[in-house]
Protein backbone atom coordinates (compact mmCIF):
# COMPACT_ATOMS: atom_id res chain seq x y z
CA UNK A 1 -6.57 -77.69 -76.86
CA UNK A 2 -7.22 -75.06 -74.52
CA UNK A 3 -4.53 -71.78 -74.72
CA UNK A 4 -3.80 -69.78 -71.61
CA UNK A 5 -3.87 -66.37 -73.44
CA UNK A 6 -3.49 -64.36 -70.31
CA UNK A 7 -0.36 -66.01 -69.78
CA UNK A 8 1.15 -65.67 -72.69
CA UNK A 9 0.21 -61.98 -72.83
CA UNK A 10 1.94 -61.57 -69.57
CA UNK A 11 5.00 -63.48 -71.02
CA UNK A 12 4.26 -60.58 -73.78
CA UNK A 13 4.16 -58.04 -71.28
CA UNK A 14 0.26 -56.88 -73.36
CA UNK A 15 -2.60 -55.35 -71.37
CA UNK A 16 -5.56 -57.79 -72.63
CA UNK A 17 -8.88 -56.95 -72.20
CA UNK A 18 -11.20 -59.94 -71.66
CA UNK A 19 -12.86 -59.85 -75.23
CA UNK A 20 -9.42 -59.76 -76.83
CA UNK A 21 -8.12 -62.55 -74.87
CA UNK A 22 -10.94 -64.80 -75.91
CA UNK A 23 -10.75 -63.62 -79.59
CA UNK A 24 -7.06 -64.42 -79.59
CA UNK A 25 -7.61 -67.53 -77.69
CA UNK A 26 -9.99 -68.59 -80.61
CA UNK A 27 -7.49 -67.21 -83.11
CA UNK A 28 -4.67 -68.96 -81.67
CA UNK A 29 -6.35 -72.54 -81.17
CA UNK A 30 -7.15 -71.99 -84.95
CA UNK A 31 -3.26 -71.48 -86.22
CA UNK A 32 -2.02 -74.68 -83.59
CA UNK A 33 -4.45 -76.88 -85.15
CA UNK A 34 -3.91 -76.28 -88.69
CA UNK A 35 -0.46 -76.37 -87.68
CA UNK A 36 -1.33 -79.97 -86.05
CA UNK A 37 -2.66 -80.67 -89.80
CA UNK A 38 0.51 -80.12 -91.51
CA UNK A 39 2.40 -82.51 -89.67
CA UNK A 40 -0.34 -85.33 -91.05
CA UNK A 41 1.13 -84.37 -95.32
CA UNK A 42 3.57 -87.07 -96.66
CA UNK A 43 6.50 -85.61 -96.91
CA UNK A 44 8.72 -89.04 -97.19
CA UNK A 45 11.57 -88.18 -99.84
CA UNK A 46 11.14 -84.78 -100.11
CA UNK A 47 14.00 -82.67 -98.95
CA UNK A 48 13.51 -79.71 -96.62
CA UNK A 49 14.24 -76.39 -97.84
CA UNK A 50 14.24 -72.85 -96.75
CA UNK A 51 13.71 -71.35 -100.21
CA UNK A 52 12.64 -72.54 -103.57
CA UNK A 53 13.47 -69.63 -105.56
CA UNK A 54 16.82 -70.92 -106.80
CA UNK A 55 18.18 -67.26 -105.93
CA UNK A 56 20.85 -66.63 -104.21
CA UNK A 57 22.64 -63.17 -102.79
CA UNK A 58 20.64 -60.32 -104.70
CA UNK A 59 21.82 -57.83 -102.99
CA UNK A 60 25.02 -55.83 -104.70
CA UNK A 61 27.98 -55.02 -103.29
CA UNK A 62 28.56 -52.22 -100.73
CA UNK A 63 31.21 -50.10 -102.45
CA UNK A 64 32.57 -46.94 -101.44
CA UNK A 65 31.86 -44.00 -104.07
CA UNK A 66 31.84 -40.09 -104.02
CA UNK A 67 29.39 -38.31 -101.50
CA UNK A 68 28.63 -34.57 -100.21
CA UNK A 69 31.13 -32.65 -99.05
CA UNK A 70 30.05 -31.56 -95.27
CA UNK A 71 28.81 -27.98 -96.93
CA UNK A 72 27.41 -29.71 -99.12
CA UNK A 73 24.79 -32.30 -97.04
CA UNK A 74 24.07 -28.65 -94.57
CA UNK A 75 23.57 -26.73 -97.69
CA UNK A 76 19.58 -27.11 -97.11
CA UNK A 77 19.22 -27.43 -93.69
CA UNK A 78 16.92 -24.51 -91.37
CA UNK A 79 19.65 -24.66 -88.80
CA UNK A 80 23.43 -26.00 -88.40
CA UNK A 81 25.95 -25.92 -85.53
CA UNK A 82 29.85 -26.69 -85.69
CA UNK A 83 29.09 -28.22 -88.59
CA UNK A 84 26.22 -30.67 -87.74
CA UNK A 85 22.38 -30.58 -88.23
CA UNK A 86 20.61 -28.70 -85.76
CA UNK A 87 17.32 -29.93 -84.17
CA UNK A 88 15.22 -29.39 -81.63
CA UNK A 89 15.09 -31.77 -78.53
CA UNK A 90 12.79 -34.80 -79.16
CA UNK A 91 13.35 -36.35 -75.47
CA UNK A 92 11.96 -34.10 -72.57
CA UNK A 93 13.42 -34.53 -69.37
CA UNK A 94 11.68 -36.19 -66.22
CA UNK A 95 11.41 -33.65 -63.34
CA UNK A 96 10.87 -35.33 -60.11
């Protein structure tokens, strides 16, 4: 089965260079042919699952509790303004 890698890194929007796209190409013949393999295991009277842990929500419940006061969560900052943190600019803007 032959993969058209350059495609599907355009589809990806990836710059390939050629040695990747023939390594990938490789790697991804590889994963649809073992793929291809799994469909050959009997599987006749076995149900499908999408877990077989048994667990189910382990996650605890989001409940509302005490927190900082505002003077509190500033307490350690370098710099605060009207009451919010204070940092410097992380986007720069584009002069045209």
């Amino acid at each position: 089965m032959k993969i058209d890698v350059s495609h599907i890194a355009k589809l990806a929007n990836l710059p390939l260079s050629l040695e990747e796209k023939t390594k990938f190409e490789k790697q991804l013949e590889e994963t649809i042919k073992y793929v291809e393999e799994l469909g050959d295991v009997e599987t006749k009277g076995i149900e499908p699952t999408s877990q077989v842990t048994g667990l189910e929500n382990v996650t605890r419940k989001d409940l509302a509790g005490p927190s900082l006061t505002q003077d509190e969560s500033l307490s350690n900052t370098k710099s605060a303004h009207n009451g919010m943190f204070k940092v410097n600019a992380i986007f720069e803007e584009n002069e045209s």
